[in-house]
Protein backbone atom coordinates (compact mmCIF):
# COMPACT_ATOMS: atom_id res chain seq x y z
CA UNK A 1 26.12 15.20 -25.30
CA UNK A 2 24.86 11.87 -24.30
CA UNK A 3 22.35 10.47 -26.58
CA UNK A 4 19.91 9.49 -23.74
CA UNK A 5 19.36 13.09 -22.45
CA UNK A 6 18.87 14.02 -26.35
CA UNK A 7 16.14 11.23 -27.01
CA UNK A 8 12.69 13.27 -27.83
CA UNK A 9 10.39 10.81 -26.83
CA UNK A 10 11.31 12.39 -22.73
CA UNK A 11 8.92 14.64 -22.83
CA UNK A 12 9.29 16.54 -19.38
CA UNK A 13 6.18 18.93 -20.01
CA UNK A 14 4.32 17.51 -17.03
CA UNK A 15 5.16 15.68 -13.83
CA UNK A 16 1.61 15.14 -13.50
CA UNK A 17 -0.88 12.82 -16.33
CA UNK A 18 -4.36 13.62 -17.46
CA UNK A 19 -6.45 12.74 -20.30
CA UNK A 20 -8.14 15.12 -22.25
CA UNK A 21 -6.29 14.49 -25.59
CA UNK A 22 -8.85 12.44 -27.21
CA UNK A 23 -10.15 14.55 -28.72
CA UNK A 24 -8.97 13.50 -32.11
CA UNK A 25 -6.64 10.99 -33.13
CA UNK A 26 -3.34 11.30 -34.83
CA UNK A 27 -3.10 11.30 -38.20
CA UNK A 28 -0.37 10.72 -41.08
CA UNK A 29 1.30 14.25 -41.47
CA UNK A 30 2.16 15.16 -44.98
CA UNK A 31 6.14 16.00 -45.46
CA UNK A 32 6.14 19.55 -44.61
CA UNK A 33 3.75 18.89 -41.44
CA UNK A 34 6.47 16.50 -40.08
CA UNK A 35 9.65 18.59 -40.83
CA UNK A 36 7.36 20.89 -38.59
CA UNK A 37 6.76 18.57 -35.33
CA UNK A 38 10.85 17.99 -35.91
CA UNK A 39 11.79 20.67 -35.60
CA UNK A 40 9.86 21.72 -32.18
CA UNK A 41 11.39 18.25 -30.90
CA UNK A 42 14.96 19.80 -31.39
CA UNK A 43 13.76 22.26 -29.04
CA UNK A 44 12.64 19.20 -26.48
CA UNK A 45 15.43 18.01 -25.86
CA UNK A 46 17.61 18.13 -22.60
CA UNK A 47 21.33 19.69 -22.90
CA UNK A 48 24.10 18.63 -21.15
CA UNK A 49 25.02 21.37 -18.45
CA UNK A 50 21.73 23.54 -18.84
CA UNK A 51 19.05 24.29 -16.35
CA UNK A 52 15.75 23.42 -18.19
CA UNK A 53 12.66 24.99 -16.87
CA UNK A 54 9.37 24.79 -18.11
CA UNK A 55 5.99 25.45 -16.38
CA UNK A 56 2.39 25.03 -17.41
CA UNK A 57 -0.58 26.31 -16.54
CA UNK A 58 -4.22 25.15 -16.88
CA UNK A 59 -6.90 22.93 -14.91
CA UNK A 60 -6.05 19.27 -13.77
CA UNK A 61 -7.36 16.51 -11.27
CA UNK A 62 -6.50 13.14 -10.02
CA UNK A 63 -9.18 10.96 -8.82
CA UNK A 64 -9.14 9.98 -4.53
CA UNK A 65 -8.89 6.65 -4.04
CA UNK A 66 -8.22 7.15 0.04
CA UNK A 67 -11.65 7.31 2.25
CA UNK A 68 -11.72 10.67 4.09
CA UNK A 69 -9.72 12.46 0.88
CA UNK A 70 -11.02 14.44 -2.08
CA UNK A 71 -9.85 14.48 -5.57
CA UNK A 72 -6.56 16.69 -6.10
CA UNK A 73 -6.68 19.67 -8.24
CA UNK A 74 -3.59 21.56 -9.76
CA UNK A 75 -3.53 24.64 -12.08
CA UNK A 76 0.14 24.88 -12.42
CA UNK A 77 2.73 22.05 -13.13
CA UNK A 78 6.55 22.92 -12.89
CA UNK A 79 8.64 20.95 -15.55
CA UNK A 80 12.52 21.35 -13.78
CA UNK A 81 15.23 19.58 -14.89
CA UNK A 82 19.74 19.58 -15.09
CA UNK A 83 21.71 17.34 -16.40
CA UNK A 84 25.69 17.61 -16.00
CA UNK A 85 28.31 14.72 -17.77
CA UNK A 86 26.98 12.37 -14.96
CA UNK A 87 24.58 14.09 -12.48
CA UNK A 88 20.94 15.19 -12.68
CA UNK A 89 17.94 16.17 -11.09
CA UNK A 90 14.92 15.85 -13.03
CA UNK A 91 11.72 16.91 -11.06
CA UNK A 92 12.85 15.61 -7.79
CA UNK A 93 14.75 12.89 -9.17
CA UNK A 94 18.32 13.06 -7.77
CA UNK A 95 20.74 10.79 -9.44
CA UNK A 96 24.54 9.65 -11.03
CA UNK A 97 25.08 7.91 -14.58
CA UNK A 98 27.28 4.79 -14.17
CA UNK A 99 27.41 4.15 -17.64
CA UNK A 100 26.07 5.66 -20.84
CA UNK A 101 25.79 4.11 -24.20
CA UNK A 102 24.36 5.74 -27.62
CA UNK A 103 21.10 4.11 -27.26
CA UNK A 104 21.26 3.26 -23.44
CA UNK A 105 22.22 3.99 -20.00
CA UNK A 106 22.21 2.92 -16.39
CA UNK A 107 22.44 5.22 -13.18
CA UNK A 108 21.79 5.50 -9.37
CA UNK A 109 19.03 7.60 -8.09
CA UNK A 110 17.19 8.89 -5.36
CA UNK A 111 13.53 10.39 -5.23
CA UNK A 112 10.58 11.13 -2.47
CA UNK A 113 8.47 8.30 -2.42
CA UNK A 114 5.07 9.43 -3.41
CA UNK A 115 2.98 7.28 -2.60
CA UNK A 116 2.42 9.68 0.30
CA UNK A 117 0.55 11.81 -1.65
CA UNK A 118 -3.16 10.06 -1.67
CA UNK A 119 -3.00 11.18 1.55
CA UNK A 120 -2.69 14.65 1.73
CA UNK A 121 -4.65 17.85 -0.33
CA UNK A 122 -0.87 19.18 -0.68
CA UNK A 123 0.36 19.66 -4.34
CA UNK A 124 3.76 19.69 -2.92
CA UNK A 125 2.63 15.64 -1.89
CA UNK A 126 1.74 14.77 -5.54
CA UNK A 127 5.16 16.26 -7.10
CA UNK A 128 7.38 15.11 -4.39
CA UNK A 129 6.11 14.03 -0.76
CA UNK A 130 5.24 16.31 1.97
CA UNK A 131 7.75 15.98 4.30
CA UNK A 132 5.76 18.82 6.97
CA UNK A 133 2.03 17.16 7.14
CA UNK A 134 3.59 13.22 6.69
CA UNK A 135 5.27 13.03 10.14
CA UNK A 136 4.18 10.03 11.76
CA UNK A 137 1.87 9.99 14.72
CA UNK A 138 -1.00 8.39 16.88
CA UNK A 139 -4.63 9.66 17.36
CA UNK A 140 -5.72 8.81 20.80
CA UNK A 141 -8.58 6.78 21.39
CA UNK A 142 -12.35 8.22 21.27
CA UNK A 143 -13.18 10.01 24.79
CA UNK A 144 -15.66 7.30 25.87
CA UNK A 145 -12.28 4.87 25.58
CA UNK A 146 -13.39 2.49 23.10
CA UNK A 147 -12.86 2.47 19.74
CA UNK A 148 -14.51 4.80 16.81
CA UNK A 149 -16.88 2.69 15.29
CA UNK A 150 -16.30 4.30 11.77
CA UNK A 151 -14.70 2.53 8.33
CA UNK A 152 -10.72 4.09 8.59
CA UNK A 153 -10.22 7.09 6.65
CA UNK A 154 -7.75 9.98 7.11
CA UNK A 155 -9.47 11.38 9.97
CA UNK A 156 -8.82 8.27 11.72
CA UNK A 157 -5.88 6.31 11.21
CA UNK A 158 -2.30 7.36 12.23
CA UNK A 159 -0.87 9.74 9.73
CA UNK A 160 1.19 7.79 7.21
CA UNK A 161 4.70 9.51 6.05
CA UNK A 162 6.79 10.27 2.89
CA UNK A 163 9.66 7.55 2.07
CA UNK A 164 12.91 8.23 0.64
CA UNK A 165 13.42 5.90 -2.40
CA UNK A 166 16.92 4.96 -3.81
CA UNK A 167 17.91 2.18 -6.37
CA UNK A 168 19.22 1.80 -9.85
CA UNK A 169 17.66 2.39 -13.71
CA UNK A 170 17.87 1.74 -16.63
CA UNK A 171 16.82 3.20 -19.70
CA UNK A 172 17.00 1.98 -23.62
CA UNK A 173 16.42 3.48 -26.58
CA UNK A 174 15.84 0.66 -29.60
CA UNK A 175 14.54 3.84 -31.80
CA UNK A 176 13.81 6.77 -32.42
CA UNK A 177 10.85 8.00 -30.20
CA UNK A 178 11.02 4.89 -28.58
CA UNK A 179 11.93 4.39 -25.03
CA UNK A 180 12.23 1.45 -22.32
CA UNK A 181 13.14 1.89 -18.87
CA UNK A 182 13.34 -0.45 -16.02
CA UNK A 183 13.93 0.72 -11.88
CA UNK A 184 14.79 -1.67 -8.64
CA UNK A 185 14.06 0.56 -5.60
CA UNK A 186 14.36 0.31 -2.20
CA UNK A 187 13.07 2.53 1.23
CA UNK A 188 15.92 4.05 2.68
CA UNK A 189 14.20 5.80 5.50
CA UNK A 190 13.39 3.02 6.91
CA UNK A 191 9.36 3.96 6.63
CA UNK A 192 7.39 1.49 4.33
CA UNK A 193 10.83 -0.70 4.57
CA UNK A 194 9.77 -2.41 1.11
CA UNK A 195 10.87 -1.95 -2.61
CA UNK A 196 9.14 -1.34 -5.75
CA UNK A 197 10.12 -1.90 -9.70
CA UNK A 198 8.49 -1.31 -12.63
CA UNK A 199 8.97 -1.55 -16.47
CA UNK A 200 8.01 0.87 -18.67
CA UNK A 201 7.70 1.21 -22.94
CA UNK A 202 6.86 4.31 -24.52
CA UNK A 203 6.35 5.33 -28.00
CA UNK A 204 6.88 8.84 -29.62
CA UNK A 205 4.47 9.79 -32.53
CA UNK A 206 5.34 12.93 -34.21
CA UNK A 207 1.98 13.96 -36.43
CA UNK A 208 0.44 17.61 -37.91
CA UNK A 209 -1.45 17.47 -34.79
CA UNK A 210 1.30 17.30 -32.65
CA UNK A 211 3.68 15.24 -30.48
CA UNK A 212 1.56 12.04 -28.81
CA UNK A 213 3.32 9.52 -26.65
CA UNK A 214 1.81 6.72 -25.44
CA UNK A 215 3.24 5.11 -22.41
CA UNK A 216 2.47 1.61 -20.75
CA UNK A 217 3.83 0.85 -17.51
CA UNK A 218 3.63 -2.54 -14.78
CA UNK A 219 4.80 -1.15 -11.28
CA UNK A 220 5.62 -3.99 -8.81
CA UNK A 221 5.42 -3.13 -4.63
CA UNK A 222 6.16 -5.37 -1.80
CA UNK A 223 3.97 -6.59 1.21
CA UNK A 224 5.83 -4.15 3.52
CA UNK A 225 5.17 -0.80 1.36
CA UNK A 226 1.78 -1.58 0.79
CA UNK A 227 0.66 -2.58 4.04
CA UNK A 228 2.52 0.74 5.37
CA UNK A 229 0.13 2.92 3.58
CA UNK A 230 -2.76 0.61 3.02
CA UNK A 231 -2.77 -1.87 5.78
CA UNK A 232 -5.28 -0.85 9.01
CA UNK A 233 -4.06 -2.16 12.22
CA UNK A 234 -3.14 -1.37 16.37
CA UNK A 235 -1.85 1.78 15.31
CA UNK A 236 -5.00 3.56 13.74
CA UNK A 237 -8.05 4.37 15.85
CA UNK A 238 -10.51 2.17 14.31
CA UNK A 239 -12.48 -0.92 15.79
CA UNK A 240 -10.07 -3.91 15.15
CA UNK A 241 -13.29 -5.87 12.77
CA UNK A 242 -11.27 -3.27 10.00
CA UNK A 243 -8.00 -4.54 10.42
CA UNK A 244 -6.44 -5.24 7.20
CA UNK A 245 -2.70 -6.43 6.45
CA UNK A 246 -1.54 -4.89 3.17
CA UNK A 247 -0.32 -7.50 0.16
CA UNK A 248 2.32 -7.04 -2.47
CA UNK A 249 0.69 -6.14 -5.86
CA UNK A 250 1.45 -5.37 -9.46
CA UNK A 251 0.00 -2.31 -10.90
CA UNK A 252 -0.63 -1.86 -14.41
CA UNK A 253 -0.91 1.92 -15.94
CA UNK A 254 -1.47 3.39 -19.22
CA UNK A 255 -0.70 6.56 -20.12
CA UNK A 256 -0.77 9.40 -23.06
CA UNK A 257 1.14 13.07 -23.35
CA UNK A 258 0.37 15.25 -26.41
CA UNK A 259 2.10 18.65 -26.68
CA UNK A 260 1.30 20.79 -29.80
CA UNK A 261 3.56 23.91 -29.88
CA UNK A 262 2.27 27.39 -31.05
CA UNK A 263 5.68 29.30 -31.01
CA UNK A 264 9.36 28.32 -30.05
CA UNK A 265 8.62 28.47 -26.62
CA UNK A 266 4.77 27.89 -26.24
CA UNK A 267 2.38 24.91 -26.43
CA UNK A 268 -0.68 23.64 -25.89
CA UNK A 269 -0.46 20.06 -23.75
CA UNK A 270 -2.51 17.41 -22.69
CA UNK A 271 -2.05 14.56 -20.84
CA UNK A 272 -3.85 11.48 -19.10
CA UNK A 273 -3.17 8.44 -17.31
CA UNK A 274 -5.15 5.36 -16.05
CA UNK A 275 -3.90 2.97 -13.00
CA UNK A 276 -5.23 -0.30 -11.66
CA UNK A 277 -4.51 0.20 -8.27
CA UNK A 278 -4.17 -4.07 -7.63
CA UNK A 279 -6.19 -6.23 -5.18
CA UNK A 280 -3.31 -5.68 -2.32
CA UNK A 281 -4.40 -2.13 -2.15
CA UNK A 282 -7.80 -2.19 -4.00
CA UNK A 283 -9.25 -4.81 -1.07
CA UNK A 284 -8.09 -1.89 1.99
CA UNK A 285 -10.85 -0.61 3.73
CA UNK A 286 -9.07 3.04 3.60
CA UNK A 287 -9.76 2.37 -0.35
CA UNK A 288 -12.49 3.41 -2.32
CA UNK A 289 -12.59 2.18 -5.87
CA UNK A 290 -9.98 0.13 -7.46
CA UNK A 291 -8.25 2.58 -9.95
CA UNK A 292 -7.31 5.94 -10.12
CA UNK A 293 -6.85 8.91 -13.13
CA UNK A 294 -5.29 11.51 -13.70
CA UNK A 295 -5.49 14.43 -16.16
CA UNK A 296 -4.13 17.51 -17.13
CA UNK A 297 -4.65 20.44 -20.26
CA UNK A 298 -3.19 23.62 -20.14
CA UNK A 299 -0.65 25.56 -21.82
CA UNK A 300 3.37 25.15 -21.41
CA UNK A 301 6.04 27.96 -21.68
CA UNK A 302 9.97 26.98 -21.54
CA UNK A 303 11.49 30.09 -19.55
């Protein structure tokens, strides 16, 4: 079994982040308390040629940031993930390992762009795109014939679609519990027409009061993806004083999963994560505050 898909600090509990684990901070564990924590983390990781399903259930939001939309509530998060010698899917992720190392590896994927997702109340948009409600079209002007003299929102602009993302990724593993990964990606549908990248470091901390990792990420996108979902111009029904093009911008995020298990196959989780959404976006007039959060508690069960 490849080392990469063994590597505990992949914690594939949630596809979506949340905060709510602040509630105390980690601690040292005594001996016994971290032979504990170990030994759920053998139970974490991801086997070669094995369908791995896990699915939690609790209360958890993520904040609107597009005018017109309100924040996104889920109750139930499904964790699915398969990983042959070279293929896998991991929660929408479709992709082939070129090469794989001990401590590293590099492969070509595919994914749903989700960027789709602020724009729709569909949960099925914030896992993985809507491909149903995201097909593109134009609202006709108002009846008098001019122009609706209201800020853009989703009521008003032409309905933005999902993307289909491929590139390539690497991931590296210096230590244990520790975990960097880089992606190059680029629109293959031929919708935004723009790439993204980001870099990403996360650390594993095994304590008595569970598993914690704490993830920071910087998430680059172009001119052209941005001002697909972002930009206001011709194409939405709004007076042409809101016109806005889009502008490339780098996003920083920082994030934090704990996961505290209460049998072999149950455990309590928690996560949260915080984005800076970037001035290229953040300055939109479909855009209502410049960040956006996300968080999540509720309890997991591997089938």
């Amino acid at each position: 079994m490849s080392a990469i898909h063994a590597m505990p600090t992949v914690y594939r509990t949630l596809s979506a982040v949340a905060l709510a684990t602040c509630l105390c901070l980690p601690v040292k564990a005594d001996e016994a308390d971290t032979s504990f924590v170990e030994d759920f983390n053998e139970q974490l990781k991801v086997f070669i040629n094995e369908l791995n399903i896990r699915v939690a259930m609790g209360y958890g939001e993520r904040s609107s940031i597009v005018r017109g939309t309100d924040p996104l509530s889920f109750y139930v998060l499904p964790d699915v993930s398969y990983y042959g010698e070279r293929f896998f899917f991991d929660n929408g992720m479709v992709g082939y390992s070129l090469k794989q190392g001990r401590r590293h590896e590099v492969s070509l994927f595919t994914k749903l762009n989700t960027e789709f997702s602020f724009f729709t109340d569909s949960i099925t948009g914030y896992w993985f795109g809507d491909a149903y409600s995201g097909v593109s079209s134009f609202r006709n002007p108002s009846p008098s014939g001019g122009w609706e003299d209201e800020p853009p929102s989703v009521d008003n602009i032409a309905k933005r679609s999902w993307a289909i993302d491929a590139g390539i990724r690497g991931d590296y593993y210096p230590a244990d519990y520790t975990h960097i990964g880089v992606i190059l990606s680029q629109d293959i549908r031929n919708k935004h027409r723009g790439q993204w990248a980001s870099v990403m470091v996360s650390q594993g901390v095994p304590t008595a009061l569970g598993n914690f990792n704490f993830k920071g990420e910087l998430t680059y996108k172009s001119q052209d993806l941005v001002d697909y979902y972002y930009g206001v111009s011709s194409r939405d029904n709004v007076a042409p004083n809101y016109y806005y093009r889009g502008r490339s911008v780098v996003q920083p995020a920082l994030s934090v999963h704990w996961q505290y298990p209460l049998s072999d196959r149950l455990s309590i989780v928690g996560s949260g994560r915080y984005m800076w959404l970037g001035d290229g976006v953040a300055d939109s007039p479909l855009i209502t505050k410049d960040t956006t959060t996300t968080f999540f508690l509720g309890v997991s069960y591997a089938l």
